[in-house]
C-alpha atoms as a PDB file:
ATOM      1  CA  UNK A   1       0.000   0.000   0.000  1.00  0.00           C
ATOM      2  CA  UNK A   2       1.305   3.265  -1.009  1.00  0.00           C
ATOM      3  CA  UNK A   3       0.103   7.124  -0.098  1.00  0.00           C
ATOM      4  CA  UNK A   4      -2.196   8.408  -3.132  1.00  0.00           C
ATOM      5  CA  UNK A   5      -0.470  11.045  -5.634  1.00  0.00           C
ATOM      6  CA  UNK A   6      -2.899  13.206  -4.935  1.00  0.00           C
ATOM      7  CA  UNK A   7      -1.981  13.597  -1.338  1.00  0.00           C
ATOM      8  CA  UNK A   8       1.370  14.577  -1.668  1.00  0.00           C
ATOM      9  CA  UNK A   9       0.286  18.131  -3.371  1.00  0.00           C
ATOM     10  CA  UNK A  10      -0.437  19.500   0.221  1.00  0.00           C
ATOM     11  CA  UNK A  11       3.925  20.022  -0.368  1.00  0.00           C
ATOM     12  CA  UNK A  12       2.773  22.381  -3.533  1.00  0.00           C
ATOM     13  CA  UNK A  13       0.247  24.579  -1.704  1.00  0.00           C
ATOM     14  CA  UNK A  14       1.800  25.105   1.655  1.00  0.00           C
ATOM     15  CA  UNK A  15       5.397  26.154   2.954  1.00  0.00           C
ATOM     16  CA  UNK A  16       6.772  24.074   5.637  1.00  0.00           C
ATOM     17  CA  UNK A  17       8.034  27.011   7.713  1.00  0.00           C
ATOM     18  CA  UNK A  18      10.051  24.603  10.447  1.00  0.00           C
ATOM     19  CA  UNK A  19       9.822  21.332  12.792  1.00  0.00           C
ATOM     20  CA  UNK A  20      10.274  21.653  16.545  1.00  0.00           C
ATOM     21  CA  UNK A  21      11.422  18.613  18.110  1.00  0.00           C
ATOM     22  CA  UNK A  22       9.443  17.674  21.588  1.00  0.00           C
ATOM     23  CA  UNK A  23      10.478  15.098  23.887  1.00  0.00           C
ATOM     24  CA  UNK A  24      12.240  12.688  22.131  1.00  0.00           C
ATOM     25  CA  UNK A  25       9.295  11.172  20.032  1.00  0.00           C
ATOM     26  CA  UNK A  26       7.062  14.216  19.320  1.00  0.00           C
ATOM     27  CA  UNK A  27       7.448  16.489  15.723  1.00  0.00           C
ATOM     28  CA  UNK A  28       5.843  19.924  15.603  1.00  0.00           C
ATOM     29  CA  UNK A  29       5.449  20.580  11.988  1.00  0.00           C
ATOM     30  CA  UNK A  30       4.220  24.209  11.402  1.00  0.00           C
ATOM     31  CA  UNK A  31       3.444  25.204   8.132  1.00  0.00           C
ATOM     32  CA  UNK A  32       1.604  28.241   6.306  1.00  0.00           C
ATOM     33  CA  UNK A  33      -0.792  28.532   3.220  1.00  0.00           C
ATOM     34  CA  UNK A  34       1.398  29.950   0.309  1.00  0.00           C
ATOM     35  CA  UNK A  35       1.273  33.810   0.076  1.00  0.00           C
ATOM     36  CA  UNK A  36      -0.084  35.680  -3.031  1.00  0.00           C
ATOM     37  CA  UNK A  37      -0.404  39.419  -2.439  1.00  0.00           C
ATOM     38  CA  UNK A  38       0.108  39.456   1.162  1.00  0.00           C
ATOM     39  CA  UNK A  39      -2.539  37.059   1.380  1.00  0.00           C
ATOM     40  CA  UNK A  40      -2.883  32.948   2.192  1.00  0.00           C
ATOM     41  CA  UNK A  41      -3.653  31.732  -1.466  1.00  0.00           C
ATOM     42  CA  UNK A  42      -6.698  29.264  -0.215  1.00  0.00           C
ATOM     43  CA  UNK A  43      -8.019  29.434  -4.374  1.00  0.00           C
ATOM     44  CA  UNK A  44      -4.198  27.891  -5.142  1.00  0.00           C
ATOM     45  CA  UNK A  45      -4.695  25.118  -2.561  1.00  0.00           C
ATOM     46  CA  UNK A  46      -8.305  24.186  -3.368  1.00  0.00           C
ATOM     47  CA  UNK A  47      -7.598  23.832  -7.357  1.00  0.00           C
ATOM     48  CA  UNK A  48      -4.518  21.404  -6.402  1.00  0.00           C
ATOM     49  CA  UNK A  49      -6.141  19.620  -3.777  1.00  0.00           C
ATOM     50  CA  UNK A  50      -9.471  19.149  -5.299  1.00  0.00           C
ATOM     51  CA  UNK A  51      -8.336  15.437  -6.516  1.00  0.00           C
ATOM     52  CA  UNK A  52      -7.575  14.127  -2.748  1.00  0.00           C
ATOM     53  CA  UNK A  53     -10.985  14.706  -1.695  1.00  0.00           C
ATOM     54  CA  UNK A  54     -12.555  11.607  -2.840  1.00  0.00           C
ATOM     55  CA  UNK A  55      -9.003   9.529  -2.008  1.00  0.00           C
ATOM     56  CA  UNK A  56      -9.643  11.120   1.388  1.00  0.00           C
ATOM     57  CA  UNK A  57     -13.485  10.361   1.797  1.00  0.00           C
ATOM     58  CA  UNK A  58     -13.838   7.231  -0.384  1.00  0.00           C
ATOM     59  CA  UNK A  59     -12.337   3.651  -0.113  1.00  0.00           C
ATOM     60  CA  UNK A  60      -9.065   2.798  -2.354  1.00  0.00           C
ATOM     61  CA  UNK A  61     -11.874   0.013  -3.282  1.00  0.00           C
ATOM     62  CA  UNK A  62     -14.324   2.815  -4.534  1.00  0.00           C
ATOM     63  CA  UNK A  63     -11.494   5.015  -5.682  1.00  0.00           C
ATOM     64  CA  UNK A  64     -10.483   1.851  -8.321  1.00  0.00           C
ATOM     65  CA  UNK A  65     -13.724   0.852  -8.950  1.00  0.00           C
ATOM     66  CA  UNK A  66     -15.177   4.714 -10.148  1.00  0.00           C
ATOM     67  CA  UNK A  67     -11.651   5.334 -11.413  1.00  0.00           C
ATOM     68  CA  UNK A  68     -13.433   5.930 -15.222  1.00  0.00           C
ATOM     69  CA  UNK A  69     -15.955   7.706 -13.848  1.00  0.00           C
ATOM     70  CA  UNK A  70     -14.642  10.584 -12.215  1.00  0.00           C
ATOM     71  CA  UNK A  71     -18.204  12.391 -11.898  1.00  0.00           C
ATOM     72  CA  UNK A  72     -19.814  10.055 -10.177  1.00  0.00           C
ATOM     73  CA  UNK A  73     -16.857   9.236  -8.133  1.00  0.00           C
ATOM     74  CA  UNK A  74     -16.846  13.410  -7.039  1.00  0.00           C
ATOM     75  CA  UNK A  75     -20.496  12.676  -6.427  1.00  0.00           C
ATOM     76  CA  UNK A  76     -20.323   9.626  -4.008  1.00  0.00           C
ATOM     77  CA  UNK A  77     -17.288  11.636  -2.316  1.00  0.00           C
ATOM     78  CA  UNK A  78     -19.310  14.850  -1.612  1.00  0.00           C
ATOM     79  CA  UNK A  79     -22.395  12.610  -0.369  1.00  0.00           C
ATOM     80  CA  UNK A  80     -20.378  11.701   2.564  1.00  0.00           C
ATOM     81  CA  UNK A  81     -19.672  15.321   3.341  1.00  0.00           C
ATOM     82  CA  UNK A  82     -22.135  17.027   5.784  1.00  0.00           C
ATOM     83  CA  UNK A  83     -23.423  20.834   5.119  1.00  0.00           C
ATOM     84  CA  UNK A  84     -20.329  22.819   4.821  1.00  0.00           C
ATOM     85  CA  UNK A  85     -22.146  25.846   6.551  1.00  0.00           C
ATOM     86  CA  UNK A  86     -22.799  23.541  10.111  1.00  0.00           C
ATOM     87  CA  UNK A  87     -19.791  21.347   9.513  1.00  0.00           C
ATOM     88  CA  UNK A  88     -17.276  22.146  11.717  1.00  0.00           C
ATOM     89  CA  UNK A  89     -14.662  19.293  11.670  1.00  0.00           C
ATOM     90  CA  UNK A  90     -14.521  17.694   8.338  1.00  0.00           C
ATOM     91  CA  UNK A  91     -11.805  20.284   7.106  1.00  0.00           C
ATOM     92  CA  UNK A  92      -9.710  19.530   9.599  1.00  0.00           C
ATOM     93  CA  UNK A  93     -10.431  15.537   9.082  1.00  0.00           C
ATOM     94  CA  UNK A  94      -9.091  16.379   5.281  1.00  0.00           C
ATOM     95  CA  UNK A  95      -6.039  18.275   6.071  1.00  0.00           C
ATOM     96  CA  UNK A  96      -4.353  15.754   8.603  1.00  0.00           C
ATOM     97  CA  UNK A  97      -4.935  13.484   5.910  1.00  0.00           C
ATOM     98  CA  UNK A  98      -3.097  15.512   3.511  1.00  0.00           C
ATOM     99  CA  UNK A  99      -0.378  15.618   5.932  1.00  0.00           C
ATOM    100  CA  UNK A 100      -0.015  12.561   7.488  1.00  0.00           C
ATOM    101  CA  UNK A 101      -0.251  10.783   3.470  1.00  0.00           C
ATOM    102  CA  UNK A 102       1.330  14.094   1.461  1.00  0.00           C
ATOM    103  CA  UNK A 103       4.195  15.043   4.247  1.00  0.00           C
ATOM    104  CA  UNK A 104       5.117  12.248   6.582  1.00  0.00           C
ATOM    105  CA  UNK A 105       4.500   9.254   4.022  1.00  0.00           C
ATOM    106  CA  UNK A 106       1.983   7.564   6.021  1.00  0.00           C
ATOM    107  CA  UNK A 107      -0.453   5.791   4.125  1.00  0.00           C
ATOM    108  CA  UNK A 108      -4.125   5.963   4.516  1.00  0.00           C
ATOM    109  CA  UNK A 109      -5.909   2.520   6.134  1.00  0.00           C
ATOM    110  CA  UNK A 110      -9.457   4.098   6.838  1.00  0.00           C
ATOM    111  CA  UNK A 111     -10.796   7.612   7.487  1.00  0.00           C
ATOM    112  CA  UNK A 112     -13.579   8.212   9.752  1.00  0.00           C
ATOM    113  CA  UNK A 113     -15.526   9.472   7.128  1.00  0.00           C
ATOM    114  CA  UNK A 114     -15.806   6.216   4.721  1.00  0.00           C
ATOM    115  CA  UNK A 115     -18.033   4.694   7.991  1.00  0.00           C
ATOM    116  CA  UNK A 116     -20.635   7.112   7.245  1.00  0.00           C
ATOM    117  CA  UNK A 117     -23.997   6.060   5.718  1.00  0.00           C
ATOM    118  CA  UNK A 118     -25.415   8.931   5.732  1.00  0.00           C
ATOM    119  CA  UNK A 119     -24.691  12.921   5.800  1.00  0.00           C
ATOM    120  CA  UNK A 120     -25.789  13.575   9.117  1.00  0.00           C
ATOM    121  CA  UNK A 121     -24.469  10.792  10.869  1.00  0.00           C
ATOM    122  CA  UNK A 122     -21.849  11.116  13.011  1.00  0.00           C
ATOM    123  CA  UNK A 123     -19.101   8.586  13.908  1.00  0.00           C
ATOM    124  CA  UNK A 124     -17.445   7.960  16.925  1.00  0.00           C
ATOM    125  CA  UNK A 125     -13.522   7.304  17.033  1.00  0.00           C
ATOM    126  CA  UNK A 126     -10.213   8.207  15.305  1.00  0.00           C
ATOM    127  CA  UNK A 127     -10.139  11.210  12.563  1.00  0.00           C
ATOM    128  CA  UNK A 128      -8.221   8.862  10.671  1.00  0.00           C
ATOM    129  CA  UNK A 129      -6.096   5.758  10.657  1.00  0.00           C
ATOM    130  CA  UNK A 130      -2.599   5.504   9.147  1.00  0.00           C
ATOM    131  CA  UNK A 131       0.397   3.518   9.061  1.00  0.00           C
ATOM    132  CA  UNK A 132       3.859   4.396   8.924  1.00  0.00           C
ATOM    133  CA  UNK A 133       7.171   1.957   8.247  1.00  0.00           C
ATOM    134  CA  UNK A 134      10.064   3.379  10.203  1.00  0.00           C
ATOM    135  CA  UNK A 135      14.024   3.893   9.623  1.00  0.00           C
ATOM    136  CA  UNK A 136      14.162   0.840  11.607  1.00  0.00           C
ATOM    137  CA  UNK A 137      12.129  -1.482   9.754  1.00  0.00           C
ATOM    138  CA  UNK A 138       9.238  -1.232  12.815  1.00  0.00           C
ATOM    139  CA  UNK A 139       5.712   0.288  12.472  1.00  0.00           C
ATOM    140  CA  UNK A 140       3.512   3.233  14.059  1.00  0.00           C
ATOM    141  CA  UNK A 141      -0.103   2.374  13.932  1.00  0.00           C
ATOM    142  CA  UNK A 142      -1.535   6.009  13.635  1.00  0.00           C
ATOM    143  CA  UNK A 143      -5.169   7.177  14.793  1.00  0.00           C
ATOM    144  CA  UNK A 144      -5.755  10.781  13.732  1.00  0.00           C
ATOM    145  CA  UNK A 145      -7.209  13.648  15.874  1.00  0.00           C
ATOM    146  CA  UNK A 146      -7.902  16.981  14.167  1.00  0.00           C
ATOM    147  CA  UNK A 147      -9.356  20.085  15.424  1.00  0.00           C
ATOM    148  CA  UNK A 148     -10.014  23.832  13.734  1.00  0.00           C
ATOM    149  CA  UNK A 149     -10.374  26.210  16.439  1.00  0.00           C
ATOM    150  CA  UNK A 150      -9.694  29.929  16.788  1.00  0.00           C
ATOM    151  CA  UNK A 151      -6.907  29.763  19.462  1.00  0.00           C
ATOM    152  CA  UNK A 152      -4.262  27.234  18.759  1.00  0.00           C
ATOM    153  CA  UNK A 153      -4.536  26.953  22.535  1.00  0.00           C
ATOM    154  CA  UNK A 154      -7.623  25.701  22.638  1.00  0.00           C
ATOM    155  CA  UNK A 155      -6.907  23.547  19.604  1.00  0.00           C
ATOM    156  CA  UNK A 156      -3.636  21.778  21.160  1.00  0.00           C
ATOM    157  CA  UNK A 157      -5.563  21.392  24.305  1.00  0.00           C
ATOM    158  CA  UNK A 158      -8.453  19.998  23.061  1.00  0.00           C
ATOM    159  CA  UNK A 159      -7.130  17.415  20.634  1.00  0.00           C
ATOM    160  CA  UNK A 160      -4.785  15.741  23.677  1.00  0.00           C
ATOM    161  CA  UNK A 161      -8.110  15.860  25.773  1.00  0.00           C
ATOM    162  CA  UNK A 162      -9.544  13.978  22.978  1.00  0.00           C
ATOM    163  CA  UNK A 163      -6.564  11.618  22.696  1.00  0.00           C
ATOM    164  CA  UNK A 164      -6.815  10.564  26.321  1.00  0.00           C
ATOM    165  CA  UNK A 165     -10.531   9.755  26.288  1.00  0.00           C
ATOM    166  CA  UNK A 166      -9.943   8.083  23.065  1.00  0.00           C
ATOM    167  CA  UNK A 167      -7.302   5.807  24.730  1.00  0.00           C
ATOM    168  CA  UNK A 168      -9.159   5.476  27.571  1.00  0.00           C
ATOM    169  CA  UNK A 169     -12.092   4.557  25.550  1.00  0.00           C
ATOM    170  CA  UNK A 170     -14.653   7.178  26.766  1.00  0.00           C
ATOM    171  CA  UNK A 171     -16.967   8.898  24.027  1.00  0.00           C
ATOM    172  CA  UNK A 172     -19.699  11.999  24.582  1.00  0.00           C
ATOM    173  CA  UNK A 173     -22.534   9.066  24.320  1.00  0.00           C
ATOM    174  CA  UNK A 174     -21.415   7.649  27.272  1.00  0.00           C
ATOM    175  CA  UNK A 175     -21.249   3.906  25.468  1.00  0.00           C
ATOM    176  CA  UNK A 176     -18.125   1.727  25.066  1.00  0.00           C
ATOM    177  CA  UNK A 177     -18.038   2.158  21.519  1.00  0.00           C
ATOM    178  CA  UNK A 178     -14.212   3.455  21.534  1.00  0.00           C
ATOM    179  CA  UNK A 179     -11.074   3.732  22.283  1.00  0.00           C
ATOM    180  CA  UNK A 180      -8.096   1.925  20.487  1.00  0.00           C
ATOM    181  CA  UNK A 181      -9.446  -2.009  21.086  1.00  0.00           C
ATOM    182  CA  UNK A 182     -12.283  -1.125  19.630  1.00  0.00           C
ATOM    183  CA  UNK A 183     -11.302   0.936  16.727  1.00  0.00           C
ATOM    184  CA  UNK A 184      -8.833  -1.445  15.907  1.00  0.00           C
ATOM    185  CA  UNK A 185     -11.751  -4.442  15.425  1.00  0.00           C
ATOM    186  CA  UNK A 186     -13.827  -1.853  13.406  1.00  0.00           C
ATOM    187  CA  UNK A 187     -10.665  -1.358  11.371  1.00  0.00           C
ATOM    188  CA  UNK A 188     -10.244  -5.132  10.959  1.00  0.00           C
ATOM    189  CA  UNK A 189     -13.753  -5.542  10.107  1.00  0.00           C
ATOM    190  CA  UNK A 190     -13.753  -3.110   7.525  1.00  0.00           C
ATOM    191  CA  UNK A 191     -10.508  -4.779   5.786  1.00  0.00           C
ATOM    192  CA  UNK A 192     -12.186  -6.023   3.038  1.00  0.00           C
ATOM    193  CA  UNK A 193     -14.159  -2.700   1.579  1.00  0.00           C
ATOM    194  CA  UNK A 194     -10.739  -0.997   1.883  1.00  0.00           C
ATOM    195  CA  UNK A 195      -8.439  -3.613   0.007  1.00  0.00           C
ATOM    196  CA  UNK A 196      -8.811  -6.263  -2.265  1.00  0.00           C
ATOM    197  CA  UNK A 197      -5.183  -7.610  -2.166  1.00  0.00           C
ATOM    198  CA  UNK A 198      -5.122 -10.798   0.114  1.00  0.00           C
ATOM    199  CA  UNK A 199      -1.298 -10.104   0.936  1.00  0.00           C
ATOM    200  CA  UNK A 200      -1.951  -6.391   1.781  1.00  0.00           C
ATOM    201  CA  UNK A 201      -5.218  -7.472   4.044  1.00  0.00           C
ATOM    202  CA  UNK A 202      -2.723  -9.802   6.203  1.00  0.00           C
ATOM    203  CA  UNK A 203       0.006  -7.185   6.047  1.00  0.00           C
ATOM    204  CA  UNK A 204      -2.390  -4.921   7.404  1.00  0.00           C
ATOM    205  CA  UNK A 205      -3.678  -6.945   9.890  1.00  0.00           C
ATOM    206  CA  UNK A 206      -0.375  -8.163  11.016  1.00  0.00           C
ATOM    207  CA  UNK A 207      -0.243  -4.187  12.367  1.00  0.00           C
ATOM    208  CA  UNK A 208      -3.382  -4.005  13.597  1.00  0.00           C
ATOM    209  CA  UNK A 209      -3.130  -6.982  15.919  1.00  0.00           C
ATOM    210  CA  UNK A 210       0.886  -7.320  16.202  1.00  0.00           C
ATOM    211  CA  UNK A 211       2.116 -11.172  17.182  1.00  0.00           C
ATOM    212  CA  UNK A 212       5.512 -11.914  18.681  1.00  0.00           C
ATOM    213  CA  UNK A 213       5.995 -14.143  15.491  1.00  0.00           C
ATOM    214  CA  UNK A 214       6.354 -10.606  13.258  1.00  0.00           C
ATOM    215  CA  UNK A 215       9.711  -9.277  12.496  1.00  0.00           C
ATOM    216  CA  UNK A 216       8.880  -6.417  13.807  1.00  0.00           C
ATOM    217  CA  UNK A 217       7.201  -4.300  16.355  1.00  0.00           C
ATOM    218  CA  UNK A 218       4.045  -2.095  16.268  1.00  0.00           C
ATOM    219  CA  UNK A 219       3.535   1.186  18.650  1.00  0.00           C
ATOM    220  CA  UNK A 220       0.285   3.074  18.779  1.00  0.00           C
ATOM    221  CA  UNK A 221       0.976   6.471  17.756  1.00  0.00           C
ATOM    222  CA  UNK A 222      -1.163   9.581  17.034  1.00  0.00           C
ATOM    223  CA  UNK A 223      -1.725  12.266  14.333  1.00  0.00           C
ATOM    224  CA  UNK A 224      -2.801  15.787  14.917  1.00  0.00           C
ATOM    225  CA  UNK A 225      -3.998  18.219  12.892  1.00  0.00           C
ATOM    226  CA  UNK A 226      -4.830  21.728  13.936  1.00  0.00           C
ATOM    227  CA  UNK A 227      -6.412  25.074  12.311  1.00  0.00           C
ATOM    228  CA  UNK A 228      -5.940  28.100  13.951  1.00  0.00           C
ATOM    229  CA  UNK A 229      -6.526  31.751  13.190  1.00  0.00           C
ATOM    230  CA  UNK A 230      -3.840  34.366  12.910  1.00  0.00           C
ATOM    231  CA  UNK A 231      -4.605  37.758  11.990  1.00  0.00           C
ATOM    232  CA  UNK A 232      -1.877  38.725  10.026  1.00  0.00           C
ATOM    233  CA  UNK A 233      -3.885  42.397   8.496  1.00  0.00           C
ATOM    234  CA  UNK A 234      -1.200  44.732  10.409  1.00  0.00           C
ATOM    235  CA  UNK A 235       1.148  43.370   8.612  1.00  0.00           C
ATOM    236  CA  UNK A 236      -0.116  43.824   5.069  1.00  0.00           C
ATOM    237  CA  UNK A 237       1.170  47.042   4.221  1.00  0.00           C
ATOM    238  CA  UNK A 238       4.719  45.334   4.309  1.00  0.00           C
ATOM    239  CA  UNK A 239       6.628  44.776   1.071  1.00  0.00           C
ATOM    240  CA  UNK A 240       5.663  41.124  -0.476  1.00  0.00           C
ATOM    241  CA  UNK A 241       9.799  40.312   0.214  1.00  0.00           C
ATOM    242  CA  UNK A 242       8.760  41.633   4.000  1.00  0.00           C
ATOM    243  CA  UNK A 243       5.417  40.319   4.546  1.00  0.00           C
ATOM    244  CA  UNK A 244       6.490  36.601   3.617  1.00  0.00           C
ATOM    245  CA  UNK A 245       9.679  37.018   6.400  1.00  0.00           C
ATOM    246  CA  UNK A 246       7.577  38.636   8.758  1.00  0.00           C
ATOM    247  CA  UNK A 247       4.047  36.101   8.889  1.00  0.00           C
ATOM    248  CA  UNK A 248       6.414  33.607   8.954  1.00  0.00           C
ATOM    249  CA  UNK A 249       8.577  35.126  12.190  1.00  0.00           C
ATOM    250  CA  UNK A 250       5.218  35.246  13.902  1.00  0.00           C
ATOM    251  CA  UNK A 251       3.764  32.112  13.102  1.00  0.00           C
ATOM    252  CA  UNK A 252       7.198  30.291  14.406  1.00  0.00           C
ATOM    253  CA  UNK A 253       7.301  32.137  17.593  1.00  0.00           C
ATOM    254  CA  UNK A 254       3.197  31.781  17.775  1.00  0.00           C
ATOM    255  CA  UNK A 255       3.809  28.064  17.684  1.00  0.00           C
ATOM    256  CA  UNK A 256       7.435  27.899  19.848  1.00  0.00           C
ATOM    257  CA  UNK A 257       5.284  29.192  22.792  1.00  0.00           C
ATOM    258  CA  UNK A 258       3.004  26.274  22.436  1.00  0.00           C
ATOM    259  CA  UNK A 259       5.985  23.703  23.354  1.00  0.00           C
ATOM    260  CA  UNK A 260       5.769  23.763  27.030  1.00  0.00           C
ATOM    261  CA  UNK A 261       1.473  23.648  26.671  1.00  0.00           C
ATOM    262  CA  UNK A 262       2.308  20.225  24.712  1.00  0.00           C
ATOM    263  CA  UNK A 263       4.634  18.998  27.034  1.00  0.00           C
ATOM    264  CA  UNK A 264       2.202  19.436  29.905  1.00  0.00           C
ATOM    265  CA  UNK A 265      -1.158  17.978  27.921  1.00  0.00           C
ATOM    266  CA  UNK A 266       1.131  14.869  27.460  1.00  0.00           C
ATOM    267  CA  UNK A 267       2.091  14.800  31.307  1.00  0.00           C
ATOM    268  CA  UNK A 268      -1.240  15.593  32.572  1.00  0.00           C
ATOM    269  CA  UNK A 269      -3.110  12.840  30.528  1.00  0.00           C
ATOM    270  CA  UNK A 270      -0.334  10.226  31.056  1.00  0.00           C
ATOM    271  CA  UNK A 271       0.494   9.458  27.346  1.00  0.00           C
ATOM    272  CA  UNK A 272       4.010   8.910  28.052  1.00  0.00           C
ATOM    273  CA  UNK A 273       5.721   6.558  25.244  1.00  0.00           C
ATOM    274  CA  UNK A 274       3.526   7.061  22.272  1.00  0.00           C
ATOM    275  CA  UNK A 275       4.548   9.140  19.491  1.00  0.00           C
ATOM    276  CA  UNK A 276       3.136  12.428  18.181  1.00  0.00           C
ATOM    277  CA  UNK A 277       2.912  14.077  14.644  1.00  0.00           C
ATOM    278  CA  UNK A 278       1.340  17.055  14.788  1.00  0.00           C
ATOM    279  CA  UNK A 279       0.735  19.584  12.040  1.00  0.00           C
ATOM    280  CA  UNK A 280      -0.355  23.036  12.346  1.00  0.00           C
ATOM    281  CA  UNK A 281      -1.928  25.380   9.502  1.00  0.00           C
ATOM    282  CA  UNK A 282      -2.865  29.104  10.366  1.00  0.00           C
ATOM    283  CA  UNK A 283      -6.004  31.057   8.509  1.00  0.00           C
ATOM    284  CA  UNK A 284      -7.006  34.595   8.469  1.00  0.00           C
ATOM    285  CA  UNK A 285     -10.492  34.126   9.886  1.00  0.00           C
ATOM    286  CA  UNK A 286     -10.827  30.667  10.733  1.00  0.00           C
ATOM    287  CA  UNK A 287     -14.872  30.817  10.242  1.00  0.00           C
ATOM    288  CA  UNK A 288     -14.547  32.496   7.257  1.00  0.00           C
ATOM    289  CA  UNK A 289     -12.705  30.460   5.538  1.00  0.00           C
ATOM    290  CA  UNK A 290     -13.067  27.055   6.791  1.00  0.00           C
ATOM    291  CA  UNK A 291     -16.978  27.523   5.105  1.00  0.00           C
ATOM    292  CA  UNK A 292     -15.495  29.147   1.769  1.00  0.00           C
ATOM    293  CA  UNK A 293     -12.483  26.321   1.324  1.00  0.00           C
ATOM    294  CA  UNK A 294     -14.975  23.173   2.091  1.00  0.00           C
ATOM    295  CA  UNK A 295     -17.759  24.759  -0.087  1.00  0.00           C
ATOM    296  CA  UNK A 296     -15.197  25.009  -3.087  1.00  0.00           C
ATOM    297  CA  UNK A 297     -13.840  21.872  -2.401  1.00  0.00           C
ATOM    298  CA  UNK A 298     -17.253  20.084  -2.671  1.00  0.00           C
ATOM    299  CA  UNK A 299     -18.812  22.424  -5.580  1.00  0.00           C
END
């Protein structure tokens, strides 16, 4: 199994403005839409990216099968999307897609939004599940945890408080439908609408349930994804050479100060030993534009 072409375009539309090591097993990767005019080019990102939506939304099953049919493969893609004006996570749900397939090289298994039947239904669980083969020949087993808030605060905050019920296997029903054991059975379950290779359905599941018989190890690890707002309009009446050296100054230092926050959520909810990836994108008025990028992306 390989990450779609598609995916890696999130490289074309954003800059990768710097990594901040945490711990010894954490990444920080903080990155920025590209700038046109002083401006994040969101039109730029949404032409390139338009082609990952139904790679993100749909199985690689569906995604082969409608591969001749690219209409009514957009179609069945956007049916699983819920009204972009009330729908406050699924952008987020795309974009640590993007990144954990596009930058880090992790390939998609299942994303939370294939379960859905319908548009209105929500799903309980991981954001997303990837895999990812390391230097050493072992393998993270990735669940995915995005959130699009105002305050990257809040966002950071939020998504470990997530993490922790998720591992703990709490949910806002109330109803032991979660957690890691059971997302890795739904997972398994749902092998067979994701892959129609035999060997790739026993590689896969080789990860999901690891057996001391594999030559190699498996560690639960977790993907984040957060959208934040930055107001960058005092700084527009900069030069385009100083405007580009400036947003990205105060995005860096905007996201340094957030180091000891993550270092504390980790501590505080006692997820010592598993690995974090976590990506975070700035807009200019996170409301805003959250509505105007998902309604472009599923016109």
């Amino acid at each position: 199994m390989e990450v779609n072409n598609n995916s890696i375009k999130i490289k074309e539309v954003t800059t990768h403005l710097g990594t901040f090591d945490i711990l010894s097993n954490t990444k920080l990767e903080v990155f920025s839409f590209i700038i046109n005019a002083n401006e994040f080019d969101y039109r730029n990102a949404i032409e390139y990216l338009l082609e990952s939506v139904a790679e993100f939304a749909l199985s690689r099953k569906i995604n082969k099968e409608y591969k001749d049919s690219p209409l009514h493969l957009s179609k069945k893609a956007r049916e699983k999307f819920r009204d972009y004006t009330k729908n406050t996570g699924e952008l987020g749900e795309f974009f640590l897609y993007c990144f954990l397939e596009g930058h880090l090289g992790a390939p998609k298994i299942l994303s939370k939004l294939e379960l859905k039947t319908a548009k209105n239904m929500y799903v309980n669980g991981a954001d997303g599940l990837h895999y990812l083969k390391l230097d050493d020949g072992n393998y993270h087993l990735i669940f995915g945890e995005s959130k699009v808030e105002k305050k990257l605060t809040d966002g950071l905050r939020s998504a470990f408080e997530s993490i922790s019920d998720f591992k703990e296997g709490k949910n806002k029903k109330g109803d032991n439908k979660s957690g890691i054991m059971f997302e890795k059975g739904l997972l398994n379950s749902n092998l067979s609408r994701e892959i129609e290779d035999e060997d790739e359905k026993m590689f896969l599941k080789s990860i999901i349930y690891p057996s001391s018989k594999s030559d190699f190890y498996v560690d639960d690890a977790f993907g984040i994804f957060v959208g934040f707002e930055y107001n960058y309009s005092e700084l527009q009446k900069l030069s385009n050479i100083e405007f580009r050296k400036a947003i990205k100054e105060k995005i860096l230092e905007a996201t340094k100060k957030q180091i000891k926050n993550i270092n504390r959520y980790v501590q505080v909810n006692k997820l010592f030993g598993h690995t974090f990836y976590i990506y975070v994108l700035p807009f200019a008025d996170i409301e805003i534009d959250r509505k105007m990028i998902l309604k472009e992306l599923l016109s």
